[in-house]
Protein backbone atom coordinates (compact mmCIF):
# COMPACT_ATOMS: atom_id res chain seq x y z
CA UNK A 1 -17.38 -5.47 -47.08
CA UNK A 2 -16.44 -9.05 -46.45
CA UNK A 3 -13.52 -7.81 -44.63
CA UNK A 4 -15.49 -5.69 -42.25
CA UNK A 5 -17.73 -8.95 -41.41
CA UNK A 6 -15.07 -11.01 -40.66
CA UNK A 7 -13.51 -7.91 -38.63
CA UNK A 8 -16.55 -7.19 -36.40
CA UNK A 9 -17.10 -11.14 -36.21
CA UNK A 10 -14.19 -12.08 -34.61
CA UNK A 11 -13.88 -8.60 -32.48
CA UNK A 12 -17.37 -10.16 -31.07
CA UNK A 13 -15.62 -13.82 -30.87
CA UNK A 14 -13.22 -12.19 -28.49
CA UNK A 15 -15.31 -10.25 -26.66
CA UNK A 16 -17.76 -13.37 -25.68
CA UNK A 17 -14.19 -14.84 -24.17
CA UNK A 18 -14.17 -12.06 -21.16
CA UNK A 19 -17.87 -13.25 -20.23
CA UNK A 20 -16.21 -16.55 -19.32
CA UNK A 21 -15.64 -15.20 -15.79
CA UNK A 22 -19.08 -14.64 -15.42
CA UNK A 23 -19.31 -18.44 -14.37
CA UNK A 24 -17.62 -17.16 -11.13
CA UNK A 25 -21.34 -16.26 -10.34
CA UNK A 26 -22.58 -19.88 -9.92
CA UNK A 27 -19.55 -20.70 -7.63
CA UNK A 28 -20.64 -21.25 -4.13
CA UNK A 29 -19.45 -18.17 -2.16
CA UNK A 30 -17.62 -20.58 0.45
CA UNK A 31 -15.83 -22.00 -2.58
CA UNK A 32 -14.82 -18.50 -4.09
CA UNK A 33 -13.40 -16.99 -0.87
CA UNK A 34 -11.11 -20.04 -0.58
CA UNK A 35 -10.00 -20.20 -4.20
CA UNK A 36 -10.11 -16.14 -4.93
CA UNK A 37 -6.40 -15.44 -2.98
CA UNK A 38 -4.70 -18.18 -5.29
CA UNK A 39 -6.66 -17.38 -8.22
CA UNK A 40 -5.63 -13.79 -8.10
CA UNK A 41 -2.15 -15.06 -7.42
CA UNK A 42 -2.06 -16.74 -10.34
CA UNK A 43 -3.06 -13.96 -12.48
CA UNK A 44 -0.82 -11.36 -11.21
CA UNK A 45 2.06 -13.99 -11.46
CA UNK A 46 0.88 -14.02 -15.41
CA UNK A 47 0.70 -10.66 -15.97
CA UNK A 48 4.42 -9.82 -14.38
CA UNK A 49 5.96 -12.97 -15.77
CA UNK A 50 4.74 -11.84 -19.14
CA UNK A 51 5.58 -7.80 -18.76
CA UNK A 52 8.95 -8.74 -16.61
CA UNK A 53 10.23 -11.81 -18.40
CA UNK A 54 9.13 -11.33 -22.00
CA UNK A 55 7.78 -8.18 -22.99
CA UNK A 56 10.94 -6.22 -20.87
CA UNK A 57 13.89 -7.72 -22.55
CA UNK A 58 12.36 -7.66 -25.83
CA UNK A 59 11.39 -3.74 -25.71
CA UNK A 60 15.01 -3.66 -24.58
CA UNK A 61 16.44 -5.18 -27.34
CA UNK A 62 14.54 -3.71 -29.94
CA UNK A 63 15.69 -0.13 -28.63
CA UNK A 64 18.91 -1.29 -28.08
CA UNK A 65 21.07 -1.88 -25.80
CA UNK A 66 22.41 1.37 -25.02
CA UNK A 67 22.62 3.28 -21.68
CA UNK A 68 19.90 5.74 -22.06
CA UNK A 69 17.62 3.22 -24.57
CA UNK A 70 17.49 0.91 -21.77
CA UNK A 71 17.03 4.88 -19.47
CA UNK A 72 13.78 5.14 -21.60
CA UNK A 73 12.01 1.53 -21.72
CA UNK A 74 12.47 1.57 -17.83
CA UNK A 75 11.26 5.13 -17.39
CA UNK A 76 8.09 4.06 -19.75
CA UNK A 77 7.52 1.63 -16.87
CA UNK A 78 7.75 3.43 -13.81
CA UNK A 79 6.00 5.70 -15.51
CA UNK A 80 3.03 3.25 -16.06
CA UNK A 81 3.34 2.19 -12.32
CA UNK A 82 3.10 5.61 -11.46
CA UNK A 83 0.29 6.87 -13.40
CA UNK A 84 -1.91 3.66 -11.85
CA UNK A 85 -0.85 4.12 -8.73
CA UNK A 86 -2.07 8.14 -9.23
CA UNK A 87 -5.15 7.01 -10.45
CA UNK A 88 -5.90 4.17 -7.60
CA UNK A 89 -5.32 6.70 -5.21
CA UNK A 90 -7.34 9.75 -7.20
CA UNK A 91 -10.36 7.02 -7.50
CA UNK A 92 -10.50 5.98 -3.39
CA UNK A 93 -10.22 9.44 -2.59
CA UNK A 94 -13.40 9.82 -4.37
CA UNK A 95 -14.95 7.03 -2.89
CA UNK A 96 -13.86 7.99 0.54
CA UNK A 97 -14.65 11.62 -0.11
CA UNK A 98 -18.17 11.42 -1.21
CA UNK A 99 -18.69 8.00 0.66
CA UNK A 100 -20.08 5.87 -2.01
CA UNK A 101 -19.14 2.56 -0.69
CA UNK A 102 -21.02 0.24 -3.59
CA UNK A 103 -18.55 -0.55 -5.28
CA UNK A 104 -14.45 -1.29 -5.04
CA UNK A 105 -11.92 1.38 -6.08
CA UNK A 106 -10.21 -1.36 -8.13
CA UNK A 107 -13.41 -2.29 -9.94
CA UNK A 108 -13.12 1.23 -11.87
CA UNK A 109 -9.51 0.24 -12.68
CA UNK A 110 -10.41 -2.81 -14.17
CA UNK A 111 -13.25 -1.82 -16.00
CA UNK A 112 -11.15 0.95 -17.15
CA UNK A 113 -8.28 -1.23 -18.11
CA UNK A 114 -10.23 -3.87 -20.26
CA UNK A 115 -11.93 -0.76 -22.14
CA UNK A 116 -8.20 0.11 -23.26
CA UNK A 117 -7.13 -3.46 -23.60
CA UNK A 118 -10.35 -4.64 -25.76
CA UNK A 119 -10.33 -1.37 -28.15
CA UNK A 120 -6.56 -2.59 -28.96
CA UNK A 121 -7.61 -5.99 -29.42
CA UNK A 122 -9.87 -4.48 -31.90
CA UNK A 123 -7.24 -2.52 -33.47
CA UNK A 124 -4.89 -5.34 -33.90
CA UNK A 125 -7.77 -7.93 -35.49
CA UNK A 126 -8.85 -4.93 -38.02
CA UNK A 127 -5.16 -4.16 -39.00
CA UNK A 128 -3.92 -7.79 -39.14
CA UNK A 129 -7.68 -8.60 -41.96
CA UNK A 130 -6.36 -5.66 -43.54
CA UNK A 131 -3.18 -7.03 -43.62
CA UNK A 132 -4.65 -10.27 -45.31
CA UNK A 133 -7.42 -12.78 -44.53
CA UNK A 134 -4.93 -15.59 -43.02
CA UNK A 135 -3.03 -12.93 -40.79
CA UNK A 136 -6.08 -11.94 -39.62
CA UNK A 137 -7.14 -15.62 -38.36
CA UNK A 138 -3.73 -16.08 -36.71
CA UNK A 139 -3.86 -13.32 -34.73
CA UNK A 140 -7.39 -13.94 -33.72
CA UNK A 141 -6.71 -17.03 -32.81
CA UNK A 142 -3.30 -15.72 -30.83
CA UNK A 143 -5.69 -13.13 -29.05
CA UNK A 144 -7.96 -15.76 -28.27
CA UNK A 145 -5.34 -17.61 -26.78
CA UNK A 146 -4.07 -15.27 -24.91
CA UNK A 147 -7.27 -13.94 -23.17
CA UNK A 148 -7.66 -17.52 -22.41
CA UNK A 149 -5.07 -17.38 -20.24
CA UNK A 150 -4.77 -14.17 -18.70
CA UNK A 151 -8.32 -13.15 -18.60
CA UNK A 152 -9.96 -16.18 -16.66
CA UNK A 153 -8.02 -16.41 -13.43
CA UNK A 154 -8.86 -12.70 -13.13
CA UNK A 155 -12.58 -12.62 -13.17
């Protein structure tokens, strides 16, 4: 039972980090339209840095570094690219088609994308208390991190 506490407590912990771009709201709306371009930037350079530059060679290596190994990592990412791009384009013809114009195409995306990427947080902060009580404080405090990072510049 203790276990469970300290799994739902940090799950919550991590959670409370995404409302941090929520203070975007107070931000003078002169302000935001002259800092969004470079704050979006900033997180997209982030995101591909981290896929492209670390993420890449190390799915690559732990495959291996044969021919079609190397055939497969890449095909799981043009396959990723793909399936977005399919579902960008599925979601505006929606909007277009049935002219709902409140909201962004993208903002589904997103909102779809942090339900995936906060349910595997979860996932890795229940397995790692499982795991053991100080594994489970590293990694929440490596998720924490990490949101820190990537999650604020993209709000």
């Amino acid at each position: 039972m203790k276990t469970l506490l300290w799994i739902v407590f940090c799950t919550f912990f991590i959670s409370l980090i995404a409302w941090v771009g929520s203070l975007t709201l107070f931000v003078r709306e002169e302000l935001m339209d002259k800092i969004l371009l470079v704050l979006v930037a900033l997180s997209a350079g982030g995101l591909m840095g981290g896929a492209f530059l670390h993420l890449l060679p190390e799915a690559i290596s732990e495959v291996g570094s044969t021919s079609s190994a190397t055939f497969t990592v890449f095909s799981y990412l043009l396959l990723g690219f793909c399936t977005f791009f399919i579902l960008e384009q599925f979601i505006k013809w929606c909007h277009d088609h049935y002219g709902i114009h409140e909201r962004t195409p993208v903002t589904y995306l997103v909102i779809f994308s942090d339900l995936i990427h906060n349910f595997i947080d979860g996932l890795v902060i229940a397995g790692s208390f499982i795991i053991g009580f100080d594994v489970g404080v590293v990694t929440t405090v490596a998720i924490a991190r990490a949101q820190r990072c990537t999650r604020s510049p993209r709000r």
